[in-house]
Protein backbone atom coordinates (compact mmCIF):
# COMPACT_ATOMS: atom_id res chain seq x y z
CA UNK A 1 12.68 2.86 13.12
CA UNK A 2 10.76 -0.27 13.14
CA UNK A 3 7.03 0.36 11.66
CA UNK A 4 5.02 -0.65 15.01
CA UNK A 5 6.88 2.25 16.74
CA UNK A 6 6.21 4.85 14.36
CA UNK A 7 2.38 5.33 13.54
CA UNK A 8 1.18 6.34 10.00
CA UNK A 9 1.11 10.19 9.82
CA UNK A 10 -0.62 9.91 6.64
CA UNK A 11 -4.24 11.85 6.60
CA UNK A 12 -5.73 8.57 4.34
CA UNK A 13 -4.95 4.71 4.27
CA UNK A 14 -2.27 4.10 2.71
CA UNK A 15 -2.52 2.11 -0.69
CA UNK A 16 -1.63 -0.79 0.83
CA UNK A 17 -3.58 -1.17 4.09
CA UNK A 18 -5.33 -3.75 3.21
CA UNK A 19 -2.47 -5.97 1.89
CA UNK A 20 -0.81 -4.92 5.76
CA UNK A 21 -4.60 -6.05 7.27
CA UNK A 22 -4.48 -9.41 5.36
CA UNK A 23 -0.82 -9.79 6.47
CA UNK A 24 -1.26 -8.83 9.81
CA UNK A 25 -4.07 -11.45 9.99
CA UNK A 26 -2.18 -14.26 8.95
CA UNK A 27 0.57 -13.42 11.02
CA UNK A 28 -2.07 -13.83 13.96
CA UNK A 29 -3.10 -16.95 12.22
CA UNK A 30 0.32 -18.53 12.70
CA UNK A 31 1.20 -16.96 15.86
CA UNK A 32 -1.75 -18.05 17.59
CA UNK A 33 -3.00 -21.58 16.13
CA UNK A 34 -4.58 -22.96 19.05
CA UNK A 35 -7.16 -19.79 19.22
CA UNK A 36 -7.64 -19.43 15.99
CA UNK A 37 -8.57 -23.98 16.02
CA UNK A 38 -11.09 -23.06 18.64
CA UNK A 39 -12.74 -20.35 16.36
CA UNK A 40 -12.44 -22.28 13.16
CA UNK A 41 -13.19 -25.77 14.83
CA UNK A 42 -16.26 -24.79 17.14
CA UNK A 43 -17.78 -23.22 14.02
CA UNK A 44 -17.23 -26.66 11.64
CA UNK A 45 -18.60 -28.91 14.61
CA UNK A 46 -21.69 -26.55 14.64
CA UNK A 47 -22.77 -26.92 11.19
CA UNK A 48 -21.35 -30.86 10.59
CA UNK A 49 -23.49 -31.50 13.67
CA UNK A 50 -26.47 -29.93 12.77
CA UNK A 51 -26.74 -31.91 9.39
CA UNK A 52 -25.62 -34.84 10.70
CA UNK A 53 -27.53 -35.84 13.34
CA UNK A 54 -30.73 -34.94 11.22
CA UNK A 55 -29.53 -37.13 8.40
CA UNK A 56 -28.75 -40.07 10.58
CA UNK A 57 -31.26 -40.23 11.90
CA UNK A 58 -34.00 -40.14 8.92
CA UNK A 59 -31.96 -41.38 5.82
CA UNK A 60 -29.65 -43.86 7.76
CA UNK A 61 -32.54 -45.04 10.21
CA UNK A 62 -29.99 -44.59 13.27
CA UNK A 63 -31.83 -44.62 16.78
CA UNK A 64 -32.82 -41.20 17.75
CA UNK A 65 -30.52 -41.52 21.12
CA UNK A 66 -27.46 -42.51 18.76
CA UNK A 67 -28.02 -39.57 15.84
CA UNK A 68 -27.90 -37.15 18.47
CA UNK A 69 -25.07 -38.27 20.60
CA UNK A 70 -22.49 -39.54 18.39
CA UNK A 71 -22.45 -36.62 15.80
CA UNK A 72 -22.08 -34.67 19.17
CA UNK A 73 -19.20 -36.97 20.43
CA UNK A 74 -16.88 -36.49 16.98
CA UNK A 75 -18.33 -32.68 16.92
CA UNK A 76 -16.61 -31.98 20.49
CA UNK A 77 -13.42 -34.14 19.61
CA UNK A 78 -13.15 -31.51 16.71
CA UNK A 79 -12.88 -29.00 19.42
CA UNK A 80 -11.13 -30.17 21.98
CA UNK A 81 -8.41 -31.60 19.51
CA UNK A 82 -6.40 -28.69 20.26
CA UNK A 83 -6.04 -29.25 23.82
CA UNK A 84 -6.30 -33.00 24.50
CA UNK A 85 -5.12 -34.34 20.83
CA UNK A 86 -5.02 -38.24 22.06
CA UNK A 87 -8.35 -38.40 23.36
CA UNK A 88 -10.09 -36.37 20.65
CA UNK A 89 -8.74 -38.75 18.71
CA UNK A 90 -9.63 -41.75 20.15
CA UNK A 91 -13.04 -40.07 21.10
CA UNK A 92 -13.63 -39.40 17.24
CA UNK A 93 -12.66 -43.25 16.13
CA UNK A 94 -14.84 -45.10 18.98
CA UNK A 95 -17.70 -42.34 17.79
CA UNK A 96 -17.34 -43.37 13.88
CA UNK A 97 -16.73 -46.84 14.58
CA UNK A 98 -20.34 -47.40 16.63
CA UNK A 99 -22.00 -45.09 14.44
CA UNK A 100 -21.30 -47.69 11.32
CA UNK A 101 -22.48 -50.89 13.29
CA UNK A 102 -25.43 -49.00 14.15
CA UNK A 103 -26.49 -47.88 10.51
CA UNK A 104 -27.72 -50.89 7.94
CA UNK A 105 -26.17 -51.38 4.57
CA UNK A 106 -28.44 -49.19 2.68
CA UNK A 107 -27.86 -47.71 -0.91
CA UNK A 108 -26.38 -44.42 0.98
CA UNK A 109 -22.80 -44.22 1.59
CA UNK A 110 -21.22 -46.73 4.32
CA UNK A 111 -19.09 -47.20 6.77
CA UNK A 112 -18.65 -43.53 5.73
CA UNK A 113 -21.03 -40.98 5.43
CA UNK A 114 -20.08 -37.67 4.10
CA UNK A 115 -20.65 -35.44 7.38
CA UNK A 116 -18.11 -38.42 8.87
CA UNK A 117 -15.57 -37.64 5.89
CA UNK A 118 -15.80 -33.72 6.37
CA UNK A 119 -15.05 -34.16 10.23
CA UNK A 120 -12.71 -36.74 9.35
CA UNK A 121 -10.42 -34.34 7.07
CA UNK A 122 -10.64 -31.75 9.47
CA UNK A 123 -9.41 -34.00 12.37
CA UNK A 124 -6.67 -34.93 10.33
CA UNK A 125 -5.53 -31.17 9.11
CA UNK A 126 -5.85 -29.93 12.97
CA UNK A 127 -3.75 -32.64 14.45
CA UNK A 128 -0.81 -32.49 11.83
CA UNK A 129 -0.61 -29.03 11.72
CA UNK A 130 -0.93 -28.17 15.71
CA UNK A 131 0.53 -31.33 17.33
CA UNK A 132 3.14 -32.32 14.21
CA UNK A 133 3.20 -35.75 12.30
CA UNK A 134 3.13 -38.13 15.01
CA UNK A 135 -0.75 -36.88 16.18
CA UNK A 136 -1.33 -36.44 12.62
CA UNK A 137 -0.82 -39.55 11.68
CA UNK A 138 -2.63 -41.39 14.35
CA UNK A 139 -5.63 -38.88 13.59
CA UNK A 140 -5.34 -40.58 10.00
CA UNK A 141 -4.62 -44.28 10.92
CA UNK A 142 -6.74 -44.94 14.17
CA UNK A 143 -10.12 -43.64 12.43
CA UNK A 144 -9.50 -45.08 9.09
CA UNK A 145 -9.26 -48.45 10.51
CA UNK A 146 -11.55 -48.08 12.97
CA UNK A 147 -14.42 -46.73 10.86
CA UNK A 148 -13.61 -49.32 8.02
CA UNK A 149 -13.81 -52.42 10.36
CA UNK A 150 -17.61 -52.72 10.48
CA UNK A 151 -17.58 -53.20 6.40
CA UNK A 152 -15.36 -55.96 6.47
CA UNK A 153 -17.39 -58.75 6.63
CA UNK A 154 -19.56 -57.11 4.07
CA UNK A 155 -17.61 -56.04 1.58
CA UNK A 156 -18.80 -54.61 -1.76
CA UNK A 157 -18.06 -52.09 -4.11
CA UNK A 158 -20.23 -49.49 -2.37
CA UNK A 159 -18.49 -50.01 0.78
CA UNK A 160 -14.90 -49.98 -0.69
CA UNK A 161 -16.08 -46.68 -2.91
CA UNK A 162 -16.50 -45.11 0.25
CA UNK A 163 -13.22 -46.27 2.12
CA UNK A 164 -11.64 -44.93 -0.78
CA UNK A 165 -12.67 -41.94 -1.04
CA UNK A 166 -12.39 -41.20 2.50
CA UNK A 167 -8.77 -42.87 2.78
CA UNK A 168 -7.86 -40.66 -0.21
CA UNK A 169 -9.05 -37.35 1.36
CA UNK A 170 -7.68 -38.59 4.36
CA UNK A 171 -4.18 -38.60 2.49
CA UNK A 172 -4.75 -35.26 1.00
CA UNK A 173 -5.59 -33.37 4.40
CA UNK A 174 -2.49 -34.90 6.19
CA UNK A 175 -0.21 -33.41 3.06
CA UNK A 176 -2.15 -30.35 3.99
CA UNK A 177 -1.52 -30.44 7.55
CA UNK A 178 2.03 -31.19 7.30
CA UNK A 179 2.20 -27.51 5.38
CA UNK A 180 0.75 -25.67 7.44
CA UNK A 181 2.73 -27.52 10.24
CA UNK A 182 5.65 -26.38 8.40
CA UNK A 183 4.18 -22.50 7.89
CA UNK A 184 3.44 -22.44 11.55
CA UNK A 185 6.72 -23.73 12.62
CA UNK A 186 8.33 -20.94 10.19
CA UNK A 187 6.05 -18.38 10.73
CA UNK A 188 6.58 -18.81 14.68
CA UNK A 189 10.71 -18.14 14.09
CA UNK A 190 10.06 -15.20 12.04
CA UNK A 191 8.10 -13.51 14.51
CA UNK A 192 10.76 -14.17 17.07
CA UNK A 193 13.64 -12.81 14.74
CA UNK A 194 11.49 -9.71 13.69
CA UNK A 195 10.95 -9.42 17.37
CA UNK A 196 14.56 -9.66 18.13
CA UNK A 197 15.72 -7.10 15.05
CA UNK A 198 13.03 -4.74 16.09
CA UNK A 199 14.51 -4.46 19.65
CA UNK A 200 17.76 -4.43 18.68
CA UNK A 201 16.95 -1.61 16.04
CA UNK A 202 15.09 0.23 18.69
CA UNK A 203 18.17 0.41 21.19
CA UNK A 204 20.34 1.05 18.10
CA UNK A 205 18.11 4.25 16.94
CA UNK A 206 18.02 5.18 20.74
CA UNK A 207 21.91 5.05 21.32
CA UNK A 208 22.47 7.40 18.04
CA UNK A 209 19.90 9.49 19.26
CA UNK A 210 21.92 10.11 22.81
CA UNK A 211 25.11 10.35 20.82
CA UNK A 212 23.24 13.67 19.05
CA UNK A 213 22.00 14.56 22.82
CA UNK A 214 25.12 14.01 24.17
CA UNK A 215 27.23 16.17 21.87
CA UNK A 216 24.94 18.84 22.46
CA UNK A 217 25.39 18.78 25.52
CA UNK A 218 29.03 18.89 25.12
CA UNK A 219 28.31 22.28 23.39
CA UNK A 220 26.65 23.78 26.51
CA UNK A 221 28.41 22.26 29.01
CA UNK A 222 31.83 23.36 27.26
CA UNK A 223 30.24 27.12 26.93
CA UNK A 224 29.98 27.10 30.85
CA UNK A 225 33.62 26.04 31.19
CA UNK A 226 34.99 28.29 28.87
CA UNK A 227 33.61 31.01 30.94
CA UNK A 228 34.79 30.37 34.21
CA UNK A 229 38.11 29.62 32.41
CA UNK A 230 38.12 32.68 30.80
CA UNK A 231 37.28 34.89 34.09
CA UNK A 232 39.29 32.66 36.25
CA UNK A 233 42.47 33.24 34.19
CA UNK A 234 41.62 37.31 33.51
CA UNK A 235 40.67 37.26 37.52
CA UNK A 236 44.22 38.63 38.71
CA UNK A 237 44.06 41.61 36.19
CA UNK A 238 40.40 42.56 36.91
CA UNK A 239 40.55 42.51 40.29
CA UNK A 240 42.91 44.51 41.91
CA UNK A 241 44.77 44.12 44.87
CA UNK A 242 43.81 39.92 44.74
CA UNK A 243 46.34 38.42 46.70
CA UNK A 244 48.64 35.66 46.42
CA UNK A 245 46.72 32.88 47.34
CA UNK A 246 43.49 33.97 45.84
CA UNK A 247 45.59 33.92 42.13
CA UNK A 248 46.91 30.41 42.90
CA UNK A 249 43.19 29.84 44.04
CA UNK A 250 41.94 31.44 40.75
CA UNK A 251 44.75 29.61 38.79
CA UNK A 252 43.89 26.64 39.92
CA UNK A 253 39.96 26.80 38.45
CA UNK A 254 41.36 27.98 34.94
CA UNK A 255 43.72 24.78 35.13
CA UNK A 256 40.73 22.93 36.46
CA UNK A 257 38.50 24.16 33.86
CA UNK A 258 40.89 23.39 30.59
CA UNK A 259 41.38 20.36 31.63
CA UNK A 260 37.97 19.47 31.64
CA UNK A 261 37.78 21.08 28.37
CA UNK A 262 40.30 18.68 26.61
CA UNK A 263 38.92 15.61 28.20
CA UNK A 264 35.30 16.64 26.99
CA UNK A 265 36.54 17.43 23.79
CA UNK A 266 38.30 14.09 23.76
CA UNK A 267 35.01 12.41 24.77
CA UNK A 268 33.00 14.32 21.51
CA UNK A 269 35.62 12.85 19.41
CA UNK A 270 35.13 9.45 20.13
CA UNK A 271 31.22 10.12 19.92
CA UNK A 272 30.72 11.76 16.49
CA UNK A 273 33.04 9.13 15.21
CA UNK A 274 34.90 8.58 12.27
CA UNK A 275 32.55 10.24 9.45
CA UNK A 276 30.78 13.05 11.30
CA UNK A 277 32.09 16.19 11.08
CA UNK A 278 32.18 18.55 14.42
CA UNK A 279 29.30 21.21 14.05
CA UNK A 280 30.16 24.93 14.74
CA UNK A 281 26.90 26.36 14.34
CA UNK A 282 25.62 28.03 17.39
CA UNK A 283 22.91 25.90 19.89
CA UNK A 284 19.14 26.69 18.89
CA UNK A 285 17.06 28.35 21.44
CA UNK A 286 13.30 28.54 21.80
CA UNK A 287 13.64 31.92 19.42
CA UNK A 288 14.79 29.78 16.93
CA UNK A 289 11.24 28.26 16.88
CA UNK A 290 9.88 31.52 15.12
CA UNK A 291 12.90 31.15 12.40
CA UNK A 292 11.93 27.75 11.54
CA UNK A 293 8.17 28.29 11.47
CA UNK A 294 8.90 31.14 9.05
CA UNK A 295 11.55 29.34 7.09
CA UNK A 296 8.41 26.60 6.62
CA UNK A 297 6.00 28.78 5.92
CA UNK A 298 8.19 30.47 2.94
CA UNK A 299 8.61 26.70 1.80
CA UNK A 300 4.85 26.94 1.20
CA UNK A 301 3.04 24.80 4.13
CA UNK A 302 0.33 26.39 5.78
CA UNK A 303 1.84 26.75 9.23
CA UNK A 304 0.57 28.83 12.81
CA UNK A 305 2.40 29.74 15.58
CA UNK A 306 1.40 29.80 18.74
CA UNK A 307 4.06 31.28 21.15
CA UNK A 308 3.68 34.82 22.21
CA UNK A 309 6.99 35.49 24.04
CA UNK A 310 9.46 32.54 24.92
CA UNK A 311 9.46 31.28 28.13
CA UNK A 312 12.38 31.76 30.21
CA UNK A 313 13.92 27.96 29.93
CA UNK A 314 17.65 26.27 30.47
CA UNK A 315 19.48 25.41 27.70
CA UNK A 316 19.15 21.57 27.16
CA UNK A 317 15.43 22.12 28.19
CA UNK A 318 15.65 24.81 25.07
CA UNK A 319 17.61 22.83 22.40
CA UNK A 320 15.29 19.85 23.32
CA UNK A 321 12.14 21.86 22.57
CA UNK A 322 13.75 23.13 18.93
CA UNK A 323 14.54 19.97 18.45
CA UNK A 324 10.71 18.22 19.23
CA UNK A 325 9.49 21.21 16.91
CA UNK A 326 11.86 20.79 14.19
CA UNK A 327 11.79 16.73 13.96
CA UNK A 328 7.54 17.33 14.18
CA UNK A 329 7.30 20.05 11.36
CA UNK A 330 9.52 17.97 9.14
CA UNK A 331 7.13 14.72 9.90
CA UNK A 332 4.06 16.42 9.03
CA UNK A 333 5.47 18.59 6.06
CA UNK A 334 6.76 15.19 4.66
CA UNK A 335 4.08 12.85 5.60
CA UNK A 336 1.04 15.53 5.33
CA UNK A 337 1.81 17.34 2.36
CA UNK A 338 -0.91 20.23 2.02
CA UNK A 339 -1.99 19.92 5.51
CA UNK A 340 -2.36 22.95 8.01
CA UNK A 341 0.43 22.57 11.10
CA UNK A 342 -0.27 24.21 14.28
CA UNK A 343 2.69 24.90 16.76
CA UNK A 344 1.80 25.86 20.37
CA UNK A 345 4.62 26.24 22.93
CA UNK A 346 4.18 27.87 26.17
CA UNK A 347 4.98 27.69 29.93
CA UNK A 348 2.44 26.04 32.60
CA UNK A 349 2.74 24.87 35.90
CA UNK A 350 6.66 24.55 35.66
CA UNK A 351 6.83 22.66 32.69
CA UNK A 352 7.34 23.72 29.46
CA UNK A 353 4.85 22.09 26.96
CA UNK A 354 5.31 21.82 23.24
CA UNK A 355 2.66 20.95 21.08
CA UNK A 356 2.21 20.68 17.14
CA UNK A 357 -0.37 19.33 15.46
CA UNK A 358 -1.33 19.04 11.63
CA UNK A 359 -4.53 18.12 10.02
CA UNK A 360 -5.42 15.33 7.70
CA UNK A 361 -3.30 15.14 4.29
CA UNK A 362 -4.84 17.24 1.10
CA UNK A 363 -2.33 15.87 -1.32
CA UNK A 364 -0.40 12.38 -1.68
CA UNK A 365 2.61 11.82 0.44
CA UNK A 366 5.94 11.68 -1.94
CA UNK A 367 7.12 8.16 -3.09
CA UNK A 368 9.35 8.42 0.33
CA UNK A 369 6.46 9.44 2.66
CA UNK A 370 6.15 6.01 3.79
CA UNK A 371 9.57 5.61 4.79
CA UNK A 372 10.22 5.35 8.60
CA UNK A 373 13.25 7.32 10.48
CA UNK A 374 13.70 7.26 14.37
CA UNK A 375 11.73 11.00 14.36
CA UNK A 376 9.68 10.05 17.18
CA UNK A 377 11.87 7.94 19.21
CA UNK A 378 14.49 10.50 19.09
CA UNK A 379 11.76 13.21 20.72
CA UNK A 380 10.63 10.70 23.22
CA UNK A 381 14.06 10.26 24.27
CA UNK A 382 14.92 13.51 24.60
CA UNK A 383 11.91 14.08 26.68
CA UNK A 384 12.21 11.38 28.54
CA UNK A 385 16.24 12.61 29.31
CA UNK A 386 14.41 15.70 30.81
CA UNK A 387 12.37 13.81 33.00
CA UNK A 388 9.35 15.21 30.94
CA UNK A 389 6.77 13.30 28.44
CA UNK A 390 6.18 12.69 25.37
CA UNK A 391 2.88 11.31 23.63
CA UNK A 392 2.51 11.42 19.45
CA UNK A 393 -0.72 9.44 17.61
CA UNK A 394 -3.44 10.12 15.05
CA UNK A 395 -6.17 12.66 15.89
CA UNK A 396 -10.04 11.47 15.25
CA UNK A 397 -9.91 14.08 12.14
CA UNK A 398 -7.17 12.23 10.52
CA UNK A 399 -4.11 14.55 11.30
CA UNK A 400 -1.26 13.52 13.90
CA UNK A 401 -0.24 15.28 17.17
CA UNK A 402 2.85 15.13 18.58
CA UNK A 403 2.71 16.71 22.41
CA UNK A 404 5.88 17.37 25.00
CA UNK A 405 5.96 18.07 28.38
CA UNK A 406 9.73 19.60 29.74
CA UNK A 407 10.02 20.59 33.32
CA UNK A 408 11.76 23.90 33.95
CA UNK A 409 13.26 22.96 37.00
CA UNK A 410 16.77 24.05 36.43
CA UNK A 411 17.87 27.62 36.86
CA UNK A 412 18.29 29.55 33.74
CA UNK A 413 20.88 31.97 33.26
CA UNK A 414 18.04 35.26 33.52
CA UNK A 415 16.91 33.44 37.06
CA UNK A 416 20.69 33.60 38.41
CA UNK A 417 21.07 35.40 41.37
CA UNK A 418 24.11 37.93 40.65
CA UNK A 419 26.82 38.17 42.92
């Protein structure tokens, strides 16, 4: 069974939760890169805009109006660049390209300023990696030559340091971008394909698991017929004086009643299929229960039993509770080891309810603890077959509780009316 439909039964984290965490993270990273821009963005145009508009403003001499509004103009085209890539980019140029007319040729860095390269790498890395290469590279064209202009006409080595460098950076964060373009892209057909495989598991584990139902079935249903073709056939000898159209009457239902046979047995062929051998022990019953909570407790688990005289229940209602019971001792012996079970099963309110329960783990789970089965999917489906319901998750002390709820709707045989 796919791992999100199973939850750990394990008492502790497992060894490697926190390699899981970290994956599970970037998988939201990549599955979701427009929320996580927002995040990552608003937090960047926070801090580039509160040191830039300071240092404008008192080491660059910029006019007060100017150091606070264009730092704020390239901050919010940082943001928005997710959304509305062509104007944040534009936005972002026009911002850079006024705020070097405005400062003089000093000593300090110019046309660019390092705040202006930080926001300028950024732009570049968000708009190749969320929008693909044609954003990207107008994010790194349009504000490298519209930044650079103002330094034309006086050109010196400071001034072509600094283009440079920020051309150069520039370069580096579009390689960047084009990666994680690349990861996203990837990462986004992954998730689709796990998606796909983990459905397609999921009806796959849920088909086998109404093969199993259905064969047991077969079993109950085929007792029933075997009966009435049994007294349907001895009829004329038991009864006496049964006349001639009563036996053709009574013939008729045994003929009936093989027949069905055959073609149900034809049916169970086809569904245990090539490989699986037929099974000829008898159908559990809700007395089993007490055999297989002993059988456990011999094993050496620490196991209770709560069930002080089994309900009354039909048969499938019966073989599905063994079967919850069985499936849910197994999962807690294997994935608990050490850990007290608690098995409840009683009748309320015309439903049959089946509950075990296990605390947290005392010892590590075996090597093959971690391995997932279709356990709990085949106990939800057979729950769900009944009509009834089926709930299974951690408890707050670190255990796991699986809980079932069968309706006893159907008339058992001790409830039959006799003729």
């Amino acid at each position: 069974m796919p791992r999100s439909a199973v939850p750990s039964r394990t008492g502790s984290a497992p060894a490697g939760a926190n390699r899981s965490r970290r994956s599970r993270v970037r998988s939201w990273l990549t599955e979701h890169p427009t929320t996580a821009w927002y995040v990552g963005s608003s937090i960047v145009a926070v801090v580039l805009y509160a040191v830039a508009a300071p240092v404008q403003a008192v080491a660059y001499g910029l006019p007060l109006i100017g150091a606070l509004l264009l730092p704020a103009l390239q901050s919010a085209a940082l943001v928005a660049l997710a959304r509305f890539p062509w104007p944040s980019i534009i936005v972002f140029a026009a911002a850079g390209a006024v705020t070097a007319l405005l400062i003089p040729a000093l000593w300090l860095p110019w046309p660019w300023h390092v705040t202006g390269m930080i926001a300028f790498v950024v732009l570049v890395v968000g708009a190749w990696a969320i929008h693909g290469w044609k954003q990207g590279l107008a994010a790194y064209l349009v504000p490298a030559i519209a930044i650079s202009v103002p330094a034309v006409s006086e050109i010196s080595s400071r001034s072509l340091a600094t283009w440079i460098v920020a051309v150069s950076l520039g370069a580096i964060a579009a390689g960047v971008g084009a990666l994680l373009s690349d990861r996203i892209r990837i990462a986004g057909q992954l998730t689709r394909e796990r998606a796909v495989t983990e459905a397609e598991t999921e009806r796959r584990l849920v088909a086998e698991e109404r093969q199993r139902i259905a064969r047991e079935l077969h079993d109950v249903v085929a007792h029933g017929l075997s009966l009435i073709q049994v007294q349907a056939t001895s009829a004329p000898y038991r009864v006496p004086d049964l006349g001639d159209r009563a036996t053709e009457e009574f013939a008729d239902i045994a003929r009936a009643a093989r027949t069905s046979l055959q073609e149900m047995r034809s049916l169970l062929s086809a569904l245990r299929g090539d490989d699986e051998s037929a099974e000829r022990a008898p159908q559990p019953t809700l007395a089993d229960i007490t055999r297989i909570v002993a059988e456990t407790e011999r094993a050496g688990a620490r196991i209770r039993l709560d069930m002080p005289e089994p309900p009354p229940a039909p048969t499938t209602v019966a073989i599905a509770a063994f079967r919850i019971v069985q499936e849910a001792i197994s999962n807690a012996v294997r994935h608990a080891p050490g850990a007290a079970i608690q098995v409840s099963v009683g009748a309320i309110d015309g439903a049959l309810l089946v509950e075990i329960q296990n605390d947290a783990a005392t010892r590590d789970p075996s090597s093959r603890a971690g391995e997932t089965g279709h356990g709990l999917v085949g106990m939800r489906e057979r729950a769900s077959l009944l009509g009834g319901s089926f709930q299974a998750g951690p408890t707050p002390a670190g255990g796991f509780r699986v809980s079932a709820s069968l309706p006893l709707s159907a008339t058992t045989p001790e409830q039959e009316p006799r003729r």
